[in-house]
PDB file of N, CA and C in Angstrom:
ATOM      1  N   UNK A   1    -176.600 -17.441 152.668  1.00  0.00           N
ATOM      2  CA  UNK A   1    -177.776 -18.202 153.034  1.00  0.00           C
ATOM      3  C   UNK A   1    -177.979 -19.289 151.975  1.00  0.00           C
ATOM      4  N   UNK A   2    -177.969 -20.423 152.329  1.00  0.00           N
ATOM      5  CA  UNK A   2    -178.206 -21.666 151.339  1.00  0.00           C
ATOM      6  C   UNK A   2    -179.703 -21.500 151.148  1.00  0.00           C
ATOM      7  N   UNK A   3    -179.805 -22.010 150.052  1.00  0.00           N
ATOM      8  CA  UNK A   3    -181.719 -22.146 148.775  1.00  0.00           C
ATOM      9  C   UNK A   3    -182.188 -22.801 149.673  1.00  0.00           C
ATOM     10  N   UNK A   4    -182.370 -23.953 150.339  1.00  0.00           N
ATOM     11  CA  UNK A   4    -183.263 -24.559 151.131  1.00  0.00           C
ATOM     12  C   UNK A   4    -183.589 -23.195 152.120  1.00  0.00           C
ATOM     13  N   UNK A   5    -182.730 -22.782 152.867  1.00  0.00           N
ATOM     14  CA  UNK A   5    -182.928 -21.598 153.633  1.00  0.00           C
ATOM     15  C   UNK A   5    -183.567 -20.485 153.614  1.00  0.00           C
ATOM     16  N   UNK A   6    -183.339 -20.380 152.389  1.00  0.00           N
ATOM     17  CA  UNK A   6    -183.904 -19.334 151.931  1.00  0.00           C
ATOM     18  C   UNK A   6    -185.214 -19.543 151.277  1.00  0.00           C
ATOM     19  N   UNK A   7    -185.871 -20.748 151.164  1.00  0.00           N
ATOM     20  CA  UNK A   7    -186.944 -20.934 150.677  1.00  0.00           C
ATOM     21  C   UNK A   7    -187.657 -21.073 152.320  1.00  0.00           C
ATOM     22  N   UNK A   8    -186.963 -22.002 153.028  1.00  0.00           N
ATOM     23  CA  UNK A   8    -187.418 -22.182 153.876  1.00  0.00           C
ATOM     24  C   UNK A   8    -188.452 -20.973 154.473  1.00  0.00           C
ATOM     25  N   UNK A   9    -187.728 -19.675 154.998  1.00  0.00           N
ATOM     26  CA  UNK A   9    -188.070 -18.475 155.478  1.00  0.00           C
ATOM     27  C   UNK A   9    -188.967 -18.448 154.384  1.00  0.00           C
ATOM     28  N   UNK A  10    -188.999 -17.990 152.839  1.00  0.00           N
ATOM     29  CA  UNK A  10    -190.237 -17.702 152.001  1.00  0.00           C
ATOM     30  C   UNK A  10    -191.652 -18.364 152.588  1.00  0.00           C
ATOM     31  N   UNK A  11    -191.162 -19.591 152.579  1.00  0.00           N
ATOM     32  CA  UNK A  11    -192.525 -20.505 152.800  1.00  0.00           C
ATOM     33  C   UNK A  11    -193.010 -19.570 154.165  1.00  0.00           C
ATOM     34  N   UNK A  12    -192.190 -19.974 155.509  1.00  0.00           N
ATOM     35  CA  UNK A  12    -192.853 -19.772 156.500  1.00  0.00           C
ATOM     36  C   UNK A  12    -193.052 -18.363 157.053  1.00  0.00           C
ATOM     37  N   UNK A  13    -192.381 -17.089 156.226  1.00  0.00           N
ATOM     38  CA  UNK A  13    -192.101 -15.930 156.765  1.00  0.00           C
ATOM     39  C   UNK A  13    -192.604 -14.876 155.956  1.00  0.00           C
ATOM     40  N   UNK A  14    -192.791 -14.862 154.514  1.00  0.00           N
ATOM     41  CA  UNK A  14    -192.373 -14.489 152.923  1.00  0.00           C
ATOM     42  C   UNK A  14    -191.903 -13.044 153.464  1.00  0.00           C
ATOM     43  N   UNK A  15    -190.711 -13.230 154.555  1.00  0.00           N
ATOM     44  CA  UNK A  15    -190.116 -12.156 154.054  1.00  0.00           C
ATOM     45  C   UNK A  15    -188.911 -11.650 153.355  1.00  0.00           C
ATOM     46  N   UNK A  16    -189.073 -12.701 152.895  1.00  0.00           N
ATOM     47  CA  UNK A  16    -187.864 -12.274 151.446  1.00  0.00           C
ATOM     48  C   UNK A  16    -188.544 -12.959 150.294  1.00  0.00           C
ATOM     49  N   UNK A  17    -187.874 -12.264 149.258  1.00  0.00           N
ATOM     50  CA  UNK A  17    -188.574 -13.110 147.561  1.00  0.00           C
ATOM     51  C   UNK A  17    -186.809 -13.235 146.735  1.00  0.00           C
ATOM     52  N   UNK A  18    -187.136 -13.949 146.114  1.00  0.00           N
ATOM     53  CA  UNK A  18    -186.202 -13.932 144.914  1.00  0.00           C
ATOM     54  C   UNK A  18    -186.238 -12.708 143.977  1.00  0.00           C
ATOM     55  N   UNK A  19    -185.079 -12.407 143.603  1.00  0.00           N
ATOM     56  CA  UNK A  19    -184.937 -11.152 142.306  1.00  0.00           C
ATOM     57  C   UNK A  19    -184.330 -11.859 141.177  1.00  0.00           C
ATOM     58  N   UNK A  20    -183.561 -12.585 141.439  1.00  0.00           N
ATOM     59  CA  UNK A  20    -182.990 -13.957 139.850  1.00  0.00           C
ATOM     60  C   UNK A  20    -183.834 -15.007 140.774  1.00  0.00           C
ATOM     61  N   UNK A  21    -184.174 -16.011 140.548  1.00  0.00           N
ATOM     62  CA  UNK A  21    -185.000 -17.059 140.924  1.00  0.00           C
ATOM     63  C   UNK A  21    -183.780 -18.097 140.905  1.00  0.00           C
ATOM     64  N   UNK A  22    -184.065 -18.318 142.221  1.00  0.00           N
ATOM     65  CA  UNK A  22    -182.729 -19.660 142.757  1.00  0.00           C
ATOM     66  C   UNK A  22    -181.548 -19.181 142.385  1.00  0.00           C
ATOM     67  N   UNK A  23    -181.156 -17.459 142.619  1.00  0.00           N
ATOM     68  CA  UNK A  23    -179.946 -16.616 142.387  1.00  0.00           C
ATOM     69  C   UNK A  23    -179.969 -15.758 143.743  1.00  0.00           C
ATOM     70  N   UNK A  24    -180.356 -14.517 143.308  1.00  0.00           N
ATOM     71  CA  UNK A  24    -180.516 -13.987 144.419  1.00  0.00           C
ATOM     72  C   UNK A  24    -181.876 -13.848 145.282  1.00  0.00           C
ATOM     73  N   UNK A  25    -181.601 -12.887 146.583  1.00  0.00           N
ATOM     74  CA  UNK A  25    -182.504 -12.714 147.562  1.00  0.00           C
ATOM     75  C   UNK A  25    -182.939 -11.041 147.721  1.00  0.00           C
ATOM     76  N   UNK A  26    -184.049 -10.383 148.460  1.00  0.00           N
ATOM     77  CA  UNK A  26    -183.942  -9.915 148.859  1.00  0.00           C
ATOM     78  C   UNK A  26    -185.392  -9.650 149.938  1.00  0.00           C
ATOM     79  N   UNK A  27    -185.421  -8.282 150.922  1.00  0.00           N
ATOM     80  CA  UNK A  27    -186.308  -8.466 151.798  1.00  0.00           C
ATOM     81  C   UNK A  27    -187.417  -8.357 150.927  1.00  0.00           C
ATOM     82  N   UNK A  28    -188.538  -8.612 151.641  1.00  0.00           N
ATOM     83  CA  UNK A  28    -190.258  -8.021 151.403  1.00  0.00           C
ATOM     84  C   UNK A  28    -190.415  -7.020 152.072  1.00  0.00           C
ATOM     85  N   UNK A  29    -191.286  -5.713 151.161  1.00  0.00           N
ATOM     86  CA  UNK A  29    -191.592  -4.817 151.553  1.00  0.00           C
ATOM     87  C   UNK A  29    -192.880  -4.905 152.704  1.00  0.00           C
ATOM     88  N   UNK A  30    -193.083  -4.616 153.471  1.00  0.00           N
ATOM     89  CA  UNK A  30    -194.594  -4.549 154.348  1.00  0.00           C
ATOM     90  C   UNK A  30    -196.318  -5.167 152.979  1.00  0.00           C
ATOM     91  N   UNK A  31    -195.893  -4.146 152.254  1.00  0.00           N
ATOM     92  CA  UNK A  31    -197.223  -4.632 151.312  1.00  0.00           C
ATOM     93  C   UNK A  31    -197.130  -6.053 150.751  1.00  0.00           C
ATOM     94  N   UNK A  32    -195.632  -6.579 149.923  1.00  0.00           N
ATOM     95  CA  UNK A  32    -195.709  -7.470 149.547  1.00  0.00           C
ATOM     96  C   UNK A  32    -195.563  -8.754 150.585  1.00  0.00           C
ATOM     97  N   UNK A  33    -195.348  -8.351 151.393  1.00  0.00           N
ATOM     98  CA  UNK A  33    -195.204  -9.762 152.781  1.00  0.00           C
ATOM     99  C   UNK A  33    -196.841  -9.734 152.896  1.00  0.00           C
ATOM    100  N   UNK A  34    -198.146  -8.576 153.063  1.00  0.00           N
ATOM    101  CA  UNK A  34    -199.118  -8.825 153.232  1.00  0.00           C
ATOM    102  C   UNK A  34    -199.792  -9.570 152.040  1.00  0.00           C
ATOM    103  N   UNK A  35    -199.315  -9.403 151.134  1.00  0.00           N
ATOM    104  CA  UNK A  35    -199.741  -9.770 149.630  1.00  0.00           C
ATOM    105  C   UNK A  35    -199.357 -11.642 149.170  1.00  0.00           C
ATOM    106  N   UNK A  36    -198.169 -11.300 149.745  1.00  0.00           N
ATOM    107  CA  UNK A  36    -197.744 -13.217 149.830  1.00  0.00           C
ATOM    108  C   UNK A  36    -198.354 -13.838 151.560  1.00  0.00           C
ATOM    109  N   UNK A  37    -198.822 -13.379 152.294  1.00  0.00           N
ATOM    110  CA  UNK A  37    -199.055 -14.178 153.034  1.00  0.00           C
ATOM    111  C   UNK A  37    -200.444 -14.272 152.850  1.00  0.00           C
ATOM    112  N   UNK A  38    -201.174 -12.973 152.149  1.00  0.00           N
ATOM    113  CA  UNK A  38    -202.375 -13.600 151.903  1.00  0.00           C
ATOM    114  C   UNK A  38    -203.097 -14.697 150.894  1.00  0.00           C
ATOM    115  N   UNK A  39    -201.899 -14.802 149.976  1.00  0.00           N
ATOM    116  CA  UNK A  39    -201.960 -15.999 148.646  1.00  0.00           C
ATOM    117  C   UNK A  39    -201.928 -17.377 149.451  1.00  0.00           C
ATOM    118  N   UNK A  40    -200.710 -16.846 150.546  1.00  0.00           N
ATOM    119  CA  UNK A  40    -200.432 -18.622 151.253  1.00  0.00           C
ATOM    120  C   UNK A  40    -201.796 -18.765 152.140  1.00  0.00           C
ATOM    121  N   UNK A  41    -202.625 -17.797 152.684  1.00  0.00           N
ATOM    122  CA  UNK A  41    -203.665 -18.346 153.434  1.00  0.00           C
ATOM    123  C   UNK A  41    -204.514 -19.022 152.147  1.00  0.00           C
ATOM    124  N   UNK A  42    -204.810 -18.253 151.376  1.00  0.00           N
ATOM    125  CA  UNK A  42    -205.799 -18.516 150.432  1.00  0.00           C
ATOM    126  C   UNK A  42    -205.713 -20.113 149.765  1.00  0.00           C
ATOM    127  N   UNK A  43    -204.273 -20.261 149.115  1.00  0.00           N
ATOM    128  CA  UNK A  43    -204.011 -21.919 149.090  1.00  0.00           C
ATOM    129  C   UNK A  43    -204.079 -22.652 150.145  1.00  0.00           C
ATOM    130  N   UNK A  44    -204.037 -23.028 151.475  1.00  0.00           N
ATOM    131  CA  UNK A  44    -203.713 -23.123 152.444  1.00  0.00           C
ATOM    132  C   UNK A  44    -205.293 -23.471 152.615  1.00  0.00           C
ATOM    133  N   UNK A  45    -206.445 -22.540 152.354  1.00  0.00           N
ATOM    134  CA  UNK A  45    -207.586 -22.676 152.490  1.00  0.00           C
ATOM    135  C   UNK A  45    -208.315 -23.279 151.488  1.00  0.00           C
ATOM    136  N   UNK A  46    -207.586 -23.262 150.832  1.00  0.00           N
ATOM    137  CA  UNK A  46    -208.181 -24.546 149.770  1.00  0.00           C
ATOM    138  C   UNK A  46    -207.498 -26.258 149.442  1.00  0.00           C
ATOM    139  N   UNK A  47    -206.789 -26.332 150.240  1.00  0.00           N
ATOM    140  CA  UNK A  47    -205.795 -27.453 150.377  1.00  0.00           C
ATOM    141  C   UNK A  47    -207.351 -28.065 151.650  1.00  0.00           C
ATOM    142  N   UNK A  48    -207.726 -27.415 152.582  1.00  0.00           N
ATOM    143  CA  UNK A  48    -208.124 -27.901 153.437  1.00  0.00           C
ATOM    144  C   UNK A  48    -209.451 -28.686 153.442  1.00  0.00           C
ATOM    145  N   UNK A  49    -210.025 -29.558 153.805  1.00  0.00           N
ATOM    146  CA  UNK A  49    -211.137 -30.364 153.591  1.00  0.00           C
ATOM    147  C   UNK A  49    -212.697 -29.597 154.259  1.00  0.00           C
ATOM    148  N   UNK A  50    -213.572 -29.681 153.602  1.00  0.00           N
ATOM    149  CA  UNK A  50    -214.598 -29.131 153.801  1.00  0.00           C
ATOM    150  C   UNK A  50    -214.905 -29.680 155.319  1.00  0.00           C
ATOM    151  N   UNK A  51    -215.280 -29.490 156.007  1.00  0.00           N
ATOM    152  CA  UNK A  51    -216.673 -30.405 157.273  1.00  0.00           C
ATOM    153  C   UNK A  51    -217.432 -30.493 156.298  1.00  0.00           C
ATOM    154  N   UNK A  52    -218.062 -31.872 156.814  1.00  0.00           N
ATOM    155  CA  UNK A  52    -219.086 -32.730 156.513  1.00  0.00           C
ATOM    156  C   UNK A  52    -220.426 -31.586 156.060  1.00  0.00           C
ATOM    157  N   UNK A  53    -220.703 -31.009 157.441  1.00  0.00           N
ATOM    158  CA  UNK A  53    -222.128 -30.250 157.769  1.00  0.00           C
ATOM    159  C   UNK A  53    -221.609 -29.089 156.519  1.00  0.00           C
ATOM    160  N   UNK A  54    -220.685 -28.767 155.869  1.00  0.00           N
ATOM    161  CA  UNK A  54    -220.551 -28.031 154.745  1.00  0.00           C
ATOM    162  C   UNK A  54    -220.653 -28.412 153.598  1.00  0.00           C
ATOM    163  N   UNK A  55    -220.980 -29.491 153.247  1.00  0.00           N
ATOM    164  CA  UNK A  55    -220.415 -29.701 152.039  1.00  0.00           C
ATOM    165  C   UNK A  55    -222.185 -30.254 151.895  1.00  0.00           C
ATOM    166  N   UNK A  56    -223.019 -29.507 150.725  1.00  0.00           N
ATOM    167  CA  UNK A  56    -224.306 -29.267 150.654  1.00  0.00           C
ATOM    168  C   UNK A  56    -225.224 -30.704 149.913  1.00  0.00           C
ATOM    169  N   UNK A  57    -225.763 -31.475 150.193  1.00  0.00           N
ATOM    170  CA  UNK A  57    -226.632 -32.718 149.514  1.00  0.00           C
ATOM    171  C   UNK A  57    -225.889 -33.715 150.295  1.00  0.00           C
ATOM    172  N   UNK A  58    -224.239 -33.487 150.887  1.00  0.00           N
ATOM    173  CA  UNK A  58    -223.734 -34.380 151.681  1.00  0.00           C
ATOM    174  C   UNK A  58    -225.009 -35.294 152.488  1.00  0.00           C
ATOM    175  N   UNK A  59    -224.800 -36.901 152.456  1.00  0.00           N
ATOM    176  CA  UNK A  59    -225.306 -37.849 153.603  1.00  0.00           C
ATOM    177  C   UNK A  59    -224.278 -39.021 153.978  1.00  0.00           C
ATOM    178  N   UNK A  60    -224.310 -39.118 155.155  1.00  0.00           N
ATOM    179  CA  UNK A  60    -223.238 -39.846 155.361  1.00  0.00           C
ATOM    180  C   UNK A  60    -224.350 -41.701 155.451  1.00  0.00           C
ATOM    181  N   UNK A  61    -224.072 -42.457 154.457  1.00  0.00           N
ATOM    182  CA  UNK A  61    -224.677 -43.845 154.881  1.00  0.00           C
ATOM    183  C   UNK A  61    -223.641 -44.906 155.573  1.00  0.00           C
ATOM    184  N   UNK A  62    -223.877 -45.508 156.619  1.00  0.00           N
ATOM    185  CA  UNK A  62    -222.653 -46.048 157.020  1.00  0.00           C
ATOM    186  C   UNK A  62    -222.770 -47.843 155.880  1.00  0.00           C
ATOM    187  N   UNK A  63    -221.616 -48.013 155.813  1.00  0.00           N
ATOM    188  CA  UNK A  63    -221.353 -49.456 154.877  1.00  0.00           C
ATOM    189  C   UNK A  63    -222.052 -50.613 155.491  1.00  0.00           C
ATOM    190  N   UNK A  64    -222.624 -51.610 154.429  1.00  0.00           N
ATOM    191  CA  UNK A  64    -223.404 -52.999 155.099  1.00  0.00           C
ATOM    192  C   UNK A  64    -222.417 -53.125 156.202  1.00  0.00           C
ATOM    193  N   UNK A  65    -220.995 -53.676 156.236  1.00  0.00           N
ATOM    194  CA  UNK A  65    -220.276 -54.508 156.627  1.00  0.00           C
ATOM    195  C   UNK A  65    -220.172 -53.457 158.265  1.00  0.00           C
ATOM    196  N   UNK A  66    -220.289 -51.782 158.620  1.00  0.00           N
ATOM    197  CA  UNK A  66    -220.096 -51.526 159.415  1.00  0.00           C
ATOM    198  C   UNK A  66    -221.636 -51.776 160.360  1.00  0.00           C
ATOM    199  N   UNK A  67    -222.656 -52.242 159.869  1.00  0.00           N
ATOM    200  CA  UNK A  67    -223.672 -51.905 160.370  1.00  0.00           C
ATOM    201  C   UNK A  67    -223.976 -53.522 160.880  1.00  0.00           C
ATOM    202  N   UNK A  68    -223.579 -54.570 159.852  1.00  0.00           N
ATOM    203  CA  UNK A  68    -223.570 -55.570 160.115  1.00  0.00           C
ATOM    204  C   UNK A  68    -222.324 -56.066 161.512  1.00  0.00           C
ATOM    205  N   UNK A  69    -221.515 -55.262 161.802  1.00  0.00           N
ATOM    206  CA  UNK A  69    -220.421 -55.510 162.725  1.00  0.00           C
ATOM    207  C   UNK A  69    -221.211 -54.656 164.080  1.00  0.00           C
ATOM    208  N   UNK A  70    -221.536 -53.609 164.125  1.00  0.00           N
ATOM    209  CA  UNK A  70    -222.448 -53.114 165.500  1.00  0.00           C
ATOM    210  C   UNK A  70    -223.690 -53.647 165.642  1.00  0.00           C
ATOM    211  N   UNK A  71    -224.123 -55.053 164.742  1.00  0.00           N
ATOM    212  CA  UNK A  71    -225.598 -55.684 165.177  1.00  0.00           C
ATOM    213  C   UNK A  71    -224.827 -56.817 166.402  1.00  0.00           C
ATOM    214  N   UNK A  72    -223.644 -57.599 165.270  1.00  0.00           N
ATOM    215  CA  UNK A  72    -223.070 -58.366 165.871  1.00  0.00           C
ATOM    216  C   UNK A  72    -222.561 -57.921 167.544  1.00  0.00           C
ATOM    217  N   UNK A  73    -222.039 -56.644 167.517  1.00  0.00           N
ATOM    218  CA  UNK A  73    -221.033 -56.611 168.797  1.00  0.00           C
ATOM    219  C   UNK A  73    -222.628 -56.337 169.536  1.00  0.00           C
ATOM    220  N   UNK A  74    -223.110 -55.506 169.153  1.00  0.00           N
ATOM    221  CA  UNK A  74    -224.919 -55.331 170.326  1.00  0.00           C
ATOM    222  C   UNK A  74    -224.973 -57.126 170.467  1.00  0.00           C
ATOM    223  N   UNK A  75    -225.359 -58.072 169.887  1.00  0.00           N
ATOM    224  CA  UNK A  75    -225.584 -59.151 170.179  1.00  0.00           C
ATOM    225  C   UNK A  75    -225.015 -60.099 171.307  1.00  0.00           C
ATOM    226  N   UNK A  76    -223.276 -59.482 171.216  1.00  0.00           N
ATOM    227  CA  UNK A  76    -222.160 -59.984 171.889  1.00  0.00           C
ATOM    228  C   UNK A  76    -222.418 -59.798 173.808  1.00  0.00           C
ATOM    229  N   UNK A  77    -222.775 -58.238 173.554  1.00  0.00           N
ATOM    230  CA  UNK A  77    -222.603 -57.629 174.436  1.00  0.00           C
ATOM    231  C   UNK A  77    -223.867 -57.748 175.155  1.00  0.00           C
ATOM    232  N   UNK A  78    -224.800 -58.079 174.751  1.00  0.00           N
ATOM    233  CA  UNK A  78    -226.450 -58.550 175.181  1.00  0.00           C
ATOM    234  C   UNK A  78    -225.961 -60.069 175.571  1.00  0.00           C
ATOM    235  N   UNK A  79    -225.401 -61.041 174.942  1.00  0.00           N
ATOM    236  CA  UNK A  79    -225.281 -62.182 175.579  1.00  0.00           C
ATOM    237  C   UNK A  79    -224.374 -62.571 176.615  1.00  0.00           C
ATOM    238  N   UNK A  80    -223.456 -61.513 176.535  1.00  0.00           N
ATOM    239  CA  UNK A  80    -221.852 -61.428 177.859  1.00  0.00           C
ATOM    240  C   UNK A  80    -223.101 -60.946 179.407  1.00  0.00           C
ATOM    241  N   UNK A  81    -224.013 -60.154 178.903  1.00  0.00           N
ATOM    242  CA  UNK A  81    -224.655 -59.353 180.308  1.00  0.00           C
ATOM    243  C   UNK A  81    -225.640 -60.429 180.463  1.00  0.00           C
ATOM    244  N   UNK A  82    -226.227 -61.484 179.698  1.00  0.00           N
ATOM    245  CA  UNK A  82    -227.300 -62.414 180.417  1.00  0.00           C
ATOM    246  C   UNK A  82    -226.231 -63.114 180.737  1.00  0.00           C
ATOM    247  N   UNK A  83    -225.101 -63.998 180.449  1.00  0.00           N
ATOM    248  CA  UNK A  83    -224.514 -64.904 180.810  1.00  0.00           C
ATOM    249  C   UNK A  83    -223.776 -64.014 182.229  1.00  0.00           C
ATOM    250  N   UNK A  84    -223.310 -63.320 182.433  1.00  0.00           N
ATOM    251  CA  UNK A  84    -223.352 -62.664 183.767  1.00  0.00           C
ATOM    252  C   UNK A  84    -224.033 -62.774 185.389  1.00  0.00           C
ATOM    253  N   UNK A  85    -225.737 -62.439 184.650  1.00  0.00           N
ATOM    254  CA  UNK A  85    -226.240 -62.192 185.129  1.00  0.00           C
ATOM    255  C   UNK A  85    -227.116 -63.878 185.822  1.00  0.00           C
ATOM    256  N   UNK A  86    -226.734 -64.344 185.206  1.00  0.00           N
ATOM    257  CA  UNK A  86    -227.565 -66.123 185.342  1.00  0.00           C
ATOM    258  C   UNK A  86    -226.202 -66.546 186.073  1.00  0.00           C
ATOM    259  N   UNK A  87    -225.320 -66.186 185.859  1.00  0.00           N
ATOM    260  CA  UNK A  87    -224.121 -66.677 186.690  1.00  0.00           C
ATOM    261  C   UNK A  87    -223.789 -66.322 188.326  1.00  0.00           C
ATOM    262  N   UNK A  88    -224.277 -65.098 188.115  1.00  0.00           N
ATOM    263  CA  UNK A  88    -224.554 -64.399 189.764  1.00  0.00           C
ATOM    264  C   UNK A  88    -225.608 -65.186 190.182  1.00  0.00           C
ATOM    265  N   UNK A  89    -227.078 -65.147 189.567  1.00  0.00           N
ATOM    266  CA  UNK A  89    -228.158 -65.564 189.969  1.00  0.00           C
ATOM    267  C   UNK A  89    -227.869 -67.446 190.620  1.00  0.00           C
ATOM    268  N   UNK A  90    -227.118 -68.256 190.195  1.00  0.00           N
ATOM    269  CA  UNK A  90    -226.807 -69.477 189.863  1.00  0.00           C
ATOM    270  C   UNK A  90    -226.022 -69.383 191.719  1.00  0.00           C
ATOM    271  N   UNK A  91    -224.931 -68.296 191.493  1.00  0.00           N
ATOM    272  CA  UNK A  91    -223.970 -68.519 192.677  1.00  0.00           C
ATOM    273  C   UNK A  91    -225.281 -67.964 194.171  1.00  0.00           C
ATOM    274  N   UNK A  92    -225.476 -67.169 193.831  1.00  0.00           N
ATOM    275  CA  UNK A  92    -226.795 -66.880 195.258  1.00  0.00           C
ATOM    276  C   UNK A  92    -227.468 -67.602 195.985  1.00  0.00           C
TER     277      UNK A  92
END
């Protein structure tokens, strides 16, 4: 079994460990496969990003420039529906 391979399975399986490190292999017992897969949840769960609604004093303020861009497009979109609407009215 080539080292990538054999790491490979560690990472995704841990059912094997090293006995010389990047020498030999061998299986995981039942306890220690529960014991390494519970380390990999545990990192795994801390790699991961809080939600918002978790993370405590959190406020989300949105930026001038995004607030200033949804006044503009409301403006856009208010003047596309009168110019529309005077255009129907015009053809009638």
């Amino acid at each position: 079994m080539s080292k990538t391979y054999a790491e490979q399975v560690m990472r995704d399986h841990c059912s094997i460990t090293w006995v010389i490190p990047n020498k030999t292999i061998r299986d995981t017992t039942n306890e220690e496969r529960i014991a390494l897969r519970a380390k990999q949840a545990e990192r795994v769960k801390r790699l991961e990003p809080l939600a918002a609604s978790e993370i405590h004093g959190l406020k989300f303020i949105p930026p001038a420039s995004g607030k200033l861009a949804t006044d503009w497009e409301t403006r856009w979109i208010s003047e596309a529906r009168d110019f529309v609407k005077s255009a129907t009215e015009c053809a009638a």
